[in-house]
PDB file of N, CA and C in Angstrom:
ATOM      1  N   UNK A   1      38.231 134.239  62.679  1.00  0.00           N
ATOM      2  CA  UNK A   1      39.624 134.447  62.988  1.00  0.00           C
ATOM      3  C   UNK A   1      39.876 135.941  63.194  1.00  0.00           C
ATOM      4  N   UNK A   2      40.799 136.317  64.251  1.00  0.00           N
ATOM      5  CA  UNK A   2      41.088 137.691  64.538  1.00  0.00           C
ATOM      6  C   UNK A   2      41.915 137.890  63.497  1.00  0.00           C
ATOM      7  N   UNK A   3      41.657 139.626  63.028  1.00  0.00           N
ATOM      8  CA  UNK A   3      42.065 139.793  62.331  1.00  0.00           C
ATOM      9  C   UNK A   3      42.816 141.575  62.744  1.00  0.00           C
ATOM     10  N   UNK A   4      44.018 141.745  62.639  1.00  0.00           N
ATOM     11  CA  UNK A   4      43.977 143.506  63.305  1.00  0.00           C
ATOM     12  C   UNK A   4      43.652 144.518  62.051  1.00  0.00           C
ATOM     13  N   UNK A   5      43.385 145.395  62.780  1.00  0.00           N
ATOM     14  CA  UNK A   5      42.782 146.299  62.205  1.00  0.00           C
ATOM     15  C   UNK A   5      43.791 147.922  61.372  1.00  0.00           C
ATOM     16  N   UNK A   6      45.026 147.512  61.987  1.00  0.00           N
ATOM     17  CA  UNK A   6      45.635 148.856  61.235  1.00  0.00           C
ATOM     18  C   UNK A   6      46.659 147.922  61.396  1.00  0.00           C
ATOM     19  N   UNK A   7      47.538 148.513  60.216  1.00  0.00           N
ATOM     20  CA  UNK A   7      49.520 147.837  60.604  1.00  0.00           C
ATOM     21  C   UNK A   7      49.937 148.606  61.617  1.00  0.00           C
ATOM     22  N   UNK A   8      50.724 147.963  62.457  1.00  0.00           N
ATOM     23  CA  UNK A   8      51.588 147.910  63.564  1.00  0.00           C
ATOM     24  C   UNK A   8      53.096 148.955  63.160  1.00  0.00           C
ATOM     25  N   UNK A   9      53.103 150.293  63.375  1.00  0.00           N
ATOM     26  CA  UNK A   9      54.235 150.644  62.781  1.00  0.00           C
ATOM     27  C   UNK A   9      54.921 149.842  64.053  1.00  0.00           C
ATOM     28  N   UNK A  10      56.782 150.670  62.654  1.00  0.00           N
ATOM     29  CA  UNK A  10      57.922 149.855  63.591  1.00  0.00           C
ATOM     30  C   UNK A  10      58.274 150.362  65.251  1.00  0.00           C
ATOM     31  N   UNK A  11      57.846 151.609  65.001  1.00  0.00           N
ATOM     32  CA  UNK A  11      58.186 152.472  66.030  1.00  0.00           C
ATOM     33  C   UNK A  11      57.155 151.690  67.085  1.00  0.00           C
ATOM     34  N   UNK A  12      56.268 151.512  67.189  1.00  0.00           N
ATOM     35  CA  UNK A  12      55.250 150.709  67.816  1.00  0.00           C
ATOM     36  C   UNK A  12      55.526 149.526  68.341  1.00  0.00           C
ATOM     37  N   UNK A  13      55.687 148.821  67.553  1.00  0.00           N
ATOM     38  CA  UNK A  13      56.207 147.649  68.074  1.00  0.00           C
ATOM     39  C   UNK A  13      58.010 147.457  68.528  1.00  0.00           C
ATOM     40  N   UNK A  14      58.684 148.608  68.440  1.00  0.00           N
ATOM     41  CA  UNK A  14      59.689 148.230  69.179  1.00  0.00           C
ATOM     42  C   UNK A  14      59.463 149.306  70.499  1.00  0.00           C
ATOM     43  N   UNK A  15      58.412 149.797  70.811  1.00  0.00           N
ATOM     44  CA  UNK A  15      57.878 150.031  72.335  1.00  0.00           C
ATOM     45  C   UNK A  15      57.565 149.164  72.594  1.00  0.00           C
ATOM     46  N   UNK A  16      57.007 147.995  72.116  1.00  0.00           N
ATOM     47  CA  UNK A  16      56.503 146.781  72.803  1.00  0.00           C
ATOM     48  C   UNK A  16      57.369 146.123  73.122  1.00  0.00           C
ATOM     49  N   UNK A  17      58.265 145.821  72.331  1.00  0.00           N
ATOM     50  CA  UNK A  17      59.678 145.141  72.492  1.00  0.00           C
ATOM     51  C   UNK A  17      60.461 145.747  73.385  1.00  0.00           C
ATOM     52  N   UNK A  18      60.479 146.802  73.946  1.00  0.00           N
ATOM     53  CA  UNK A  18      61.193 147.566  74.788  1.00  0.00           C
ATOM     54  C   UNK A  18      61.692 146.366  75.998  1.00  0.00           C
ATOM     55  N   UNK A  19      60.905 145.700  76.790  1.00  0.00           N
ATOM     56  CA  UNK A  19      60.849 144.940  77.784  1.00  0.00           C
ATOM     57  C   UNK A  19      61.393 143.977  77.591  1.00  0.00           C
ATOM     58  N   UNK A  20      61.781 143.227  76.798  1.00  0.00           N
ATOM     59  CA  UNK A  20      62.606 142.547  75.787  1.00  0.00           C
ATOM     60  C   UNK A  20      63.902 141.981  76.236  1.00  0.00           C
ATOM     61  N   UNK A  21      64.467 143.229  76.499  1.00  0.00           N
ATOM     62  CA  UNK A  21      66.133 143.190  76.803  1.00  0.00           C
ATOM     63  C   UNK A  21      66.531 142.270  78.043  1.00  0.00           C
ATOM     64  N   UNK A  22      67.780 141.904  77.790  1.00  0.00           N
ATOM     65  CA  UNK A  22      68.374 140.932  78.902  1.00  0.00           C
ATOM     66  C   UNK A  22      68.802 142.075  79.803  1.00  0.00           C
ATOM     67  N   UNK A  23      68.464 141.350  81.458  1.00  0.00           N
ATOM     68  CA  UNK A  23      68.667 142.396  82.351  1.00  0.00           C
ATOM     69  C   UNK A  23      70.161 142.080  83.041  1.00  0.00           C
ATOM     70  N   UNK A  24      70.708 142.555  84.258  1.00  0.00           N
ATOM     71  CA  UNK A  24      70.964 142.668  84.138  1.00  0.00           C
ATOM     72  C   UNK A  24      71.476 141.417  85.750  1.00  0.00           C
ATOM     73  N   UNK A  25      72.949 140.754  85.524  1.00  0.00           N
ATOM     74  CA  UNK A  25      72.625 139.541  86.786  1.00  0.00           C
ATOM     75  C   UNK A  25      73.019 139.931  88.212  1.00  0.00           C
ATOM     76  N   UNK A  26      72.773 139.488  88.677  1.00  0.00           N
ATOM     77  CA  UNK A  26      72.988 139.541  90.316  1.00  0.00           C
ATOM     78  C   UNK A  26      73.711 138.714  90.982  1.00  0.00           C
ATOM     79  N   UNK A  27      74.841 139.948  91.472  1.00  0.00           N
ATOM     80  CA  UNK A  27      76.020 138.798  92.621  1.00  0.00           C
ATOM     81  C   UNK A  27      75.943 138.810  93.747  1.00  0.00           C
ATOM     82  N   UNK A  28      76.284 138.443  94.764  1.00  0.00           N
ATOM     83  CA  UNK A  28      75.978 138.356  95.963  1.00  0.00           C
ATOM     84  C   UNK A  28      77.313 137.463  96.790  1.00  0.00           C
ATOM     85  N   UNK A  29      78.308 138.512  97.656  1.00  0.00           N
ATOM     86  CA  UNK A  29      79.488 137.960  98.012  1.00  0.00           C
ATOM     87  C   UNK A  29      79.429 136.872  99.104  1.00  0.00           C
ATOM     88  N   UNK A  30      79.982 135.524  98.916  1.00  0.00           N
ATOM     89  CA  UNK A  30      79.931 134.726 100.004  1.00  0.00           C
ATOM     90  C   UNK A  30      80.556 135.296 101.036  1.00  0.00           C
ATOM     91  N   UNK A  31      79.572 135.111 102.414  1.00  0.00           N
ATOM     92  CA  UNK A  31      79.926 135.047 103.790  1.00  0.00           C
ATOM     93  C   UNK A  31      81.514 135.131 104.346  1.00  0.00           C
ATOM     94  N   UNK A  32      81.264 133.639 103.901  1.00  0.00           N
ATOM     95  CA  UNK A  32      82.400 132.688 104.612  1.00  0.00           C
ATOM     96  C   UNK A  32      83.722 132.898 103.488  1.00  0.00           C
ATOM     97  N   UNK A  33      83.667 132.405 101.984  1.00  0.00           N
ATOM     98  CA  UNK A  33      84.392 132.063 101.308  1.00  0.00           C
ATOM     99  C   UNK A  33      85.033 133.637 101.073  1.00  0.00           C
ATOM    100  N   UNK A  34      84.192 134.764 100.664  1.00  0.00           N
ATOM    101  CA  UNK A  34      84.149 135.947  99.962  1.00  0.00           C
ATOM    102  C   UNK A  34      84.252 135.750  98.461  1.00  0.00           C
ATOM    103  N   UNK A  35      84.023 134.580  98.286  1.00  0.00           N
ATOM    104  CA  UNK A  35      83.774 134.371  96.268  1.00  0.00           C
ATOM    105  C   UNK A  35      82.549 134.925  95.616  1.00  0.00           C
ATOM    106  N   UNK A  36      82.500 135.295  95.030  1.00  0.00           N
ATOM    107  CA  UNK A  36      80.780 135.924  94.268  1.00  0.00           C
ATOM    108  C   UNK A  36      80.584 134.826  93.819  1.00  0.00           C
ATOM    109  N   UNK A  37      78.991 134.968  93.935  1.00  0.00           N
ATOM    110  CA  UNK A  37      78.174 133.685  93.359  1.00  0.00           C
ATOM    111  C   UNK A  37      76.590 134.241  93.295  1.00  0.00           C
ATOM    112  N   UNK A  38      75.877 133.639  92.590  1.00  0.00           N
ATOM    113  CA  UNK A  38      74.698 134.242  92.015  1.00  0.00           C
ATOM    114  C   UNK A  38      73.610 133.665  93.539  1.00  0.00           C
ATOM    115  N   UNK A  39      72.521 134.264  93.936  1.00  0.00           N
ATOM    116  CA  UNK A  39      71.909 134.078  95.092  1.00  0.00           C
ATOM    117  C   UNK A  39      71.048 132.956  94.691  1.00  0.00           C
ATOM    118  N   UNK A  40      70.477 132.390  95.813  1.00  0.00           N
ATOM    119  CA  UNK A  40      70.164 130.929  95.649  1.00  0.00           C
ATOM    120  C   UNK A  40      70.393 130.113  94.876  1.00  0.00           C
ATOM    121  N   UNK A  41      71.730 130.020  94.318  1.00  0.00           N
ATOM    122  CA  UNK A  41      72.301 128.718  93.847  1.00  0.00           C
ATOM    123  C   UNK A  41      73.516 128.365  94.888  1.00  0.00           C
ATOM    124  N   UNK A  42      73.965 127.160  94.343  1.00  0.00           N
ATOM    125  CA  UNK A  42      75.531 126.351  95.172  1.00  0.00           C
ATOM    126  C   UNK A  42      76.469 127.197  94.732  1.00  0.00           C
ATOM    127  N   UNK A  43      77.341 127.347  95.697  1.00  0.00           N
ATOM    128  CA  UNK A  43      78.611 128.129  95.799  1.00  0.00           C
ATOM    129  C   UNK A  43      79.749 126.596  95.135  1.00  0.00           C
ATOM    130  N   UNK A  44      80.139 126.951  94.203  1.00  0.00           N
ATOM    131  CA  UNK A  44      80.836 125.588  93.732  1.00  0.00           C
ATOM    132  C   UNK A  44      81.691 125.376  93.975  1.00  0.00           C
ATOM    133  N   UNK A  45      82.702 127.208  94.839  1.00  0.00           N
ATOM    134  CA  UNK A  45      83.660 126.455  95.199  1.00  0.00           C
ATOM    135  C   UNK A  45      84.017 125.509  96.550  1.00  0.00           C
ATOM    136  N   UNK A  46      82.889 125.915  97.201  1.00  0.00           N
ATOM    137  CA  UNK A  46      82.714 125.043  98.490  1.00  0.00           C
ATOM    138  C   UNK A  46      81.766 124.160  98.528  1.00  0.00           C
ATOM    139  N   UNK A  47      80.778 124.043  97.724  1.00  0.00           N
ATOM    140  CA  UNK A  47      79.842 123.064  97.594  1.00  0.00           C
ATOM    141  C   UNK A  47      78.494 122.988  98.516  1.00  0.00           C
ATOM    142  N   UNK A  48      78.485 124.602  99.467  1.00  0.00           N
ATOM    143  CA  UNK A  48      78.127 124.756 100.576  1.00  0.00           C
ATOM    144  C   UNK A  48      76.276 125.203  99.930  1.00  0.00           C
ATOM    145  N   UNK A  49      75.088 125.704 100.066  1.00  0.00           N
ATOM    146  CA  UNK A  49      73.814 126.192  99.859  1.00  0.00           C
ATOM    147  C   UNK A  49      73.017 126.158 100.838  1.00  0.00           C
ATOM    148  N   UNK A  50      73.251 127.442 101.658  1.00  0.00           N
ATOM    149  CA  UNK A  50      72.181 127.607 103.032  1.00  0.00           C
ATOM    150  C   UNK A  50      72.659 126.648 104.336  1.00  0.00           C
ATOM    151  N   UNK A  51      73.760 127.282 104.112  1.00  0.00           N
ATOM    152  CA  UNK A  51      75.025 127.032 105.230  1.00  0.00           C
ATOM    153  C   UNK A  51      75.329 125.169 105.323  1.00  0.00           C
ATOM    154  N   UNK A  52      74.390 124.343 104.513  1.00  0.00           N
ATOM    155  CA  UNK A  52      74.842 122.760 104.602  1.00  0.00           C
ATOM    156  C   UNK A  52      75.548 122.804 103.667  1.00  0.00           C
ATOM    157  N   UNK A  53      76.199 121.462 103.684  1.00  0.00           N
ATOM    158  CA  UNK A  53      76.982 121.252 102.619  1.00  0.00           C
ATOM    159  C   UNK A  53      76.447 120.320 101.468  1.00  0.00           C
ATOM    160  N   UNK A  54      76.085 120.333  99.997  1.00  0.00           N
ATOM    161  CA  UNK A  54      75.495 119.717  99.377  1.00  0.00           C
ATOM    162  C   UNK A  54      76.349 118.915  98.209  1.00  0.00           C
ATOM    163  N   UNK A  55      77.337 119.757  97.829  1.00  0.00           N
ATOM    164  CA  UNK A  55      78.387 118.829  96.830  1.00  0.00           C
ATOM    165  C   UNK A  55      79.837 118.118  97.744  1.00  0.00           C
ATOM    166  N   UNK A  56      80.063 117.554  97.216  1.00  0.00           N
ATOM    167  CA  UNK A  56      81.443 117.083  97.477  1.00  0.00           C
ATOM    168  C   UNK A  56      82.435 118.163  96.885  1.00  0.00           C
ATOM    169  N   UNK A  57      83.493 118.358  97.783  1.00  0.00           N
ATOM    170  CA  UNK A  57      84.636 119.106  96.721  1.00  0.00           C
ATOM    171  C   UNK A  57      86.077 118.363  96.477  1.00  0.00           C
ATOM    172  N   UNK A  58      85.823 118.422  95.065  1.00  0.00           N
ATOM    173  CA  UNK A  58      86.986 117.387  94.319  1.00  0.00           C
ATOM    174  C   UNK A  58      88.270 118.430  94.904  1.00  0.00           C
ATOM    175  N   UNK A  59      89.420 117.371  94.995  1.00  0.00           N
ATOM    176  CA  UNK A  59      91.270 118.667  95.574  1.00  0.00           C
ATOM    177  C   UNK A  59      91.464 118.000  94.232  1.00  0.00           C
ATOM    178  N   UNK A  60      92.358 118.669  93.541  1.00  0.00           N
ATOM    179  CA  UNK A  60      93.235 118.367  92.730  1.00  0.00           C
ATOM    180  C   UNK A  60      94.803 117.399  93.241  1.00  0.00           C
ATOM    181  N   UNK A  61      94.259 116.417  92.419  1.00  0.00           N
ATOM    182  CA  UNK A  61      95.714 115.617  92.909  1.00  0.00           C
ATOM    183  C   UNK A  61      96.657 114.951  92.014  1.00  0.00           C
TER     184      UNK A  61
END
């Protein structure tokens, strides 16, 4: 069984951990609508993804 060879200071291992962190997200303004929406997903408020249309959009009634 591996076994390490010196303790890991803290300082050490939170350089390792450095990479760690949540980054940071990405918007990308619709075309057509001008709503932000995250890139390659469905635009929900139109239901639209790579100019077809894939959801239905519910109207409020």
């Amino acid at each position: 069984m591996a076994v390490p060879r010196k303790k890991m200071s803290k300082s050490r291992i939170g350089m390792r951990r450095s990479g760690h962190q949540l980054g940071t997200v990405t918007w990308v303004e619709d075309k057509k609508s001008g709503e932000l929406r995250r890139p390659h997903h469905i635009d929900l408020k139109s239901g639209v993804y790579k100019g077809r249309q894939v959801l239905t959009v519910k109207t409020d009634a």
